[in-house]
Every structure is written in structure tokens, then in C-alpha cells.
N, C-alpha and C. Protein backbone atom coordinates (compact mmCIF):
# COMPACT_ATOMS: atom_id res chain seq x y z
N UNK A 1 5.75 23.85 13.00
CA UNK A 1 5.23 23.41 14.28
C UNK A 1 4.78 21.95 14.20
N UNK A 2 3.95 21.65 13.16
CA UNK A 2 3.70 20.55 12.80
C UNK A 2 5.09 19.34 13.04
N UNK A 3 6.14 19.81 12.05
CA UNK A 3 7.09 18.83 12.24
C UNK A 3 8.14 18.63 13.57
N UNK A 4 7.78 19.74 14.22
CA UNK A 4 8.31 19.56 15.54
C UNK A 4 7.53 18.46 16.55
N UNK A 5 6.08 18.68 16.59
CA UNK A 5 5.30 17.97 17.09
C UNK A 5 5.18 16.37 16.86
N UNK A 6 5.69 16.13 15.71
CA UNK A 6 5.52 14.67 14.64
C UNK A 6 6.82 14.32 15.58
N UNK A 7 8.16 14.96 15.10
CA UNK A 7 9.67 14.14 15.52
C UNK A 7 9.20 13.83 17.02
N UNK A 8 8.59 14.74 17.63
CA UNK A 8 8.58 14.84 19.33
C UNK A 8 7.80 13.49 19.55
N UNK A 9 6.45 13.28 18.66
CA UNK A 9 5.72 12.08 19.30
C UNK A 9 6.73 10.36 18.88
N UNK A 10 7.55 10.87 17.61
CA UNK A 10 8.80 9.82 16.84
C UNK A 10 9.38 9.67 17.80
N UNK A 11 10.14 10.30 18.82
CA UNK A 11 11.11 10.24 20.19
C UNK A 11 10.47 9.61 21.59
N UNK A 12 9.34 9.82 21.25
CA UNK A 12 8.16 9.18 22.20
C UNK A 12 8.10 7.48 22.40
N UNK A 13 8.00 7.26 20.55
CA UNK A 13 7.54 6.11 20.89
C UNK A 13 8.70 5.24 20.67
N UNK A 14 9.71 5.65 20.38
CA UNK A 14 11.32 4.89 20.24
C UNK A 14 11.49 4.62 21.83
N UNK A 15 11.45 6.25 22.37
CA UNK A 15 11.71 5.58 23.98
C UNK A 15 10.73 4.69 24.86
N UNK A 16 9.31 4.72 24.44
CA UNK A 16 8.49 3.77 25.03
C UNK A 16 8.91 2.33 24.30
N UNK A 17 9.18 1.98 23.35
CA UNK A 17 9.88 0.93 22.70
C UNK A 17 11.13 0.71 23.53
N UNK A 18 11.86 1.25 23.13
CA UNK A 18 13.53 0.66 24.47
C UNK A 18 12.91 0.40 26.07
N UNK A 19 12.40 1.27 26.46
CA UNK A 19 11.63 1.09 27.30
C UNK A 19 10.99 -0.32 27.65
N UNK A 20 10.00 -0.55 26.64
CA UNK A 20 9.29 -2.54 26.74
C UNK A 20 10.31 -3.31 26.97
N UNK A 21 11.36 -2.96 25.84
CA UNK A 21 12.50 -3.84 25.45
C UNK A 21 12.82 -4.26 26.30
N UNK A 22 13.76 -3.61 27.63
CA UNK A 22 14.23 -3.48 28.69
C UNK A 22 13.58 -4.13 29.42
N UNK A 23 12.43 -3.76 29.70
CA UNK A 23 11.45 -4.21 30.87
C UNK A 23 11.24 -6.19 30.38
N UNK A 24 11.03 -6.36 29.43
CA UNK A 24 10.93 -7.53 28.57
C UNK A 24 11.93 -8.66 28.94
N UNK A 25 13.72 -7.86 28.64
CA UNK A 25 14.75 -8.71 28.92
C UNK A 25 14.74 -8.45 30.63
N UNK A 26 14.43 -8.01 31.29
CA UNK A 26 14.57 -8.09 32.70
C UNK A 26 13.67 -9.44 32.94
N UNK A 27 12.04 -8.98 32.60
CA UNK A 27 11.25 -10.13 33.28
C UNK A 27 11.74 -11.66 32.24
N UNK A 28 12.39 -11.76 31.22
CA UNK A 28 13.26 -12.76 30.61
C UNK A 28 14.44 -13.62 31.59
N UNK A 29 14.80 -12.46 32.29
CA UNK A 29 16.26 -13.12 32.78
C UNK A 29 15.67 -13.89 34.24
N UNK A 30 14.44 -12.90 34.54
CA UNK A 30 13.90 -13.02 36.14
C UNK A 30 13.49 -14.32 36.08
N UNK A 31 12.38 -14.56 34.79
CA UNK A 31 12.29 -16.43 34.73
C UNK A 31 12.62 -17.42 34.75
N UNK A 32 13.44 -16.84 33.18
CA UNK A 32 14.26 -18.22 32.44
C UNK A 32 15.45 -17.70 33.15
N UNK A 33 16.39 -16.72 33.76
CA UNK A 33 17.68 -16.89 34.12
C UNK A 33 18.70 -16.66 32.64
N UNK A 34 19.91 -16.44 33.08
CA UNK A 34 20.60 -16.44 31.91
C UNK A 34 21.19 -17.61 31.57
N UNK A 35 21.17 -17.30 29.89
CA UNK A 35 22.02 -18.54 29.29
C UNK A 35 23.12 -19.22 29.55
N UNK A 36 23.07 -20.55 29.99
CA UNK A 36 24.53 -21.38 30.64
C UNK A 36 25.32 -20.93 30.02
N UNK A 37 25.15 -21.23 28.38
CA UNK A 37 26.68 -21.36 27.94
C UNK A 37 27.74 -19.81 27.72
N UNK A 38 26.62 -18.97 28.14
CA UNK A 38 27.45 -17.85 27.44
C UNK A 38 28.27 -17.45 29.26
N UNK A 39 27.65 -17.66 30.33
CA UNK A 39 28.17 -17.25 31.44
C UNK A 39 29.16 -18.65 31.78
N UNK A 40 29.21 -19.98 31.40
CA UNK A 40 29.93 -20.66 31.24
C UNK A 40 31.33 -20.42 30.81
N UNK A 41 31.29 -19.93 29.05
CA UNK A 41 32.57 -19.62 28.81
C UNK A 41 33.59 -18.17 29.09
N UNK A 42 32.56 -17.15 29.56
CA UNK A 42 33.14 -16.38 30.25
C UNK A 42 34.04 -16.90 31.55
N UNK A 43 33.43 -17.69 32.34
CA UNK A 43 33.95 -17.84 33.68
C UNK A 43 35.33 -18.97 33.50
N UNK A 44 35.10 -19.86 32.66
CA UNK A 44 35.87 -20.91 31.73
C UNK A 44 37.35 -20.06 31.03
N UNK A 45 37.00 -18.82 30.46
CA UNK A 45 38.19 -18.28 30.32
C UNK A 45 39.22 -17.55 31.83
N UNK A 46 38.37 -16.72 32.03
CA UNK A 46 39.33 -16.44 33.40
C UNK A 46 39.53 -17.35 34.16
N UNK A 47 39.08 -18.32 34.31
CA UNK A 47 39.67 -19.16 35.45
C UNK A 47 40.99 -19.84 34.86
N UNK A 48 41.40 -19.94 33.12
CA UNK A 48 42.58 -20.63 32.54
C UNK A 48 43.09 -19.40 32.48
N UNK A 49 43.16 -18.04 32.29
CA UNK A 49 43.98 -17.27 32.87
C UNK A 49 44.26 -17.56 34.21
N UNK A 50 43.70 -17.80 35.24
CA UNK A 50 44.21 -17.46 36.75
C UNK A 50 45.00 -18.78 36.86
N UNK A 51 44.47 -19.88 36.03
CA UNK A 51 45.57 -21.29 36.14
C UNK A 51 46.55 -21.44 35.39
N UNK A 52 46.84 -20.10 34.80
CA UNK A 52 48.42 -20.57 33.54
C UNK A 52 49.04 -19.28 34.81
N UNK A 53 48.40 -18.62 35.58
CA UNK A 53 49.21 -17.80 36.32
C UNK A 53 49.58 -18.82 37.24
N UNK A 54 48.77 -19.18 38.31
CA UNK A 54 49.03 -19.98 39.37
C UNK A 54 49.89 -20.97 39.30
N UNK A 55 50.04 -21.86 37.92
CA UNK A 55 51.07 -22.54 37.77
C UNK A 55 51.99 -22.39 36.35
N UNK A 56 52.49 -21.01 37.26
CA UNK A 56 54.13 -20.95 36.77
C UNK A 56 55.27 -21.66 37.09
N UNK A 57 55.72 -21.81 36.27
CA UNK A 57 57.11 -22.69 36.35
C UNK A 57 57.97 -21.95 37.47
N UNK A 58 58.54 -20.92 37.82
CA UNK A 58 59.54 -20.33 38.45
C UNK A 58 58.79 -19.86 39.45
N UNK A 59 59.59 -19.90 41.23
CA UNK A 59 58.96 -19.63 41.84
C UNK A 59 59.64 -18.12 42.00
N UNK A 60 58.38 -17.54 42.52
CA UNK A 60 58.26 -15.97 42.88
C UNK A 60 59.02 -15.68 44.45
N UNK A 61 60.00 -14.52 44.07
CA UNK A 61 60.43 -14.06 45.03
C UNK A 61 59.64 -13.29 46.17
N UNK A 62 60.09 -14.32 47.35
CA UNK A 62 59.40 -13.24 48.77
C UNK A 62 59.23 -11.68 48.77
N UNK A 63 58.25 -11.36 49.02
CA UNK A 63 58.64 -9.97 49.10
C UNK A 63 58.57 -8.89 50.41
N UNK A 64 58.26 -9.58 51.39
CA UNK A 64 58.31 -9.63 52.63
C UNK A 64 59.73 -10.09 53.62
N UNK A 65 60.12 -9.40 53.98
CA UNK A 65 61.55 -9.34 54.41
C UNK A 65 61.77 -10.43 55.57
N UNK A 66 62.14 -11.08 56.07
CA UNK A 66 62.55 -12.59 56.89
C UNK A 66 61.92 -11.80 58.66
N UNK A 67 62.40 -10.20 58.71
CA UNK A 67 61.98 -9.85 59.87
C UNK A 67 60.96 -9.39 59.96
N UNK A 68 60.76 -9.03 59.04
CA UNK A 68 58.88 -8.56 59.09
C UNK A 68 58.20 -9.18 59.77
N UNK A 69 57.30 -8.74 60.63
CA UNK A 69 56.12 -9.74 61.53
C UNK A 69 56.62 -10.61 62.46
N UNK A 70 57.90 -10.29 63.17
CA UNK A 70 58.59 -11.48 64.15
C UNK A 70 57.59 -10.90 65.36
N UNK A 71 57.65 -11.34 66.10
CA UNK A 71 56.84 -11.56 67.37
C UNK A 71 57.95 -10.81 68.20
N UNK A 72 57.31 -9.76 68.73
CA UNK A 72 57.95 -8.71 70.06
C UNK A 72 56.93 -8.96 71.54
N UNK A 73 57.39 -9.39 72.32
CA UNK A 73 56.69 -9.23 73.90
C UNK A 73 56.25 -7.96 73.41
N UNK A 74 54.61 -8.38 74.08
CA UNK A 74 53.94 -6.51 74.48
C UNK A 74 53.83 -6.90 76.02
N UNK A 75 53.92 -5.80 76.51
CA UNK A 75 54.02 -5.15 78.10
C UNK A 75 52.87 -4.09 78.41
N UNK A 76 52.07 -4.23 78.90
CA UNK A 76 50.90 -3.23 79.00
C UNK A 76 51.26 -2.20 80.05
N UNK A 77 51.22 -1.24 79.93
CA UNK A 77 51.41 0.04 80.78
C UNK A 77 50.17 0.21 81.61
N UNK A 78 50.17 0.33 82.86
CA UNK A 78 48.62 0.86 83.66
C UNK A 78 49.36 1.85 84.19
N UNK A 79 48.20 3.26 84.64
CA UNK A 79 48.75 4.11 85.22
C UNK A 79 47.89 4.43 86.25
């Protein structure tokens, strides 16, 4: 019983610990904000992915058919 009671208060204070932790890096980010450089080179990489896409050499075939979306007279019906 004893060692049930011991692990139980051990699980206690690990989760009140993650717990601070958490609460800690929140009011961290709420102040100071996050670090330039690390949201820098994240955004720094996808954007040279989206620019080795955007400028490809070969242009991309239409894929929308020449009649698609032509303009038809509408005529309103009253009754």
C-alpha cells in the first residue's frame, strides 16, 4: 500500500512539473515572442520550395478546355 501511495504522489509531482513547464513556455512566448531565427528559416525554406516550383522552365499545360466558361445569354423566365 505504501508503495502504491509513494509511485501515486511520484506521478503527482512529474505532472505538476510538465504542468509549470508548459505554463512557463507559454508565459515565455506571450512576452518575449518566438525566436526570429528559427521561424525565419522555416518560412525561408518553403518559400524556395514554392520558388523552384513557380519558376519552372516548361510551361504547364491548360487544363481547362478553350470552351469552358464562354459566356451564354441568360434570359429570365417570369411567370
Amino acid at each position: 500500500m505504501l508503495k502504491f501511495l509513494f509511485m501515486l504522489a511520484v506521478m503527482f509531482v512529474l505532472m505538476l512539473l510538465l504542468l509549470g513547464f508548459n505554463v512557463a513556455r507559454m508565459f515565455k512566448r506571450l512576452f518575449f515572442g518566438t525566436p526570429k531565427h528559427k521561424t525565419s528559416q522555416r518560412h525561408s525554406a518553403s518559400a524556395g520550395q514554392q520558388h523552384k516550383a513557380a519558376s519552372s522552365t516548361t510551361p504547364r499545360k491548360k487544363l481547362i478546355s478553350k470552351d469552358e466558361g464562354e459566356y451564354v445569354d441568360y434570359e429570365e423566365i417570369k411567370d
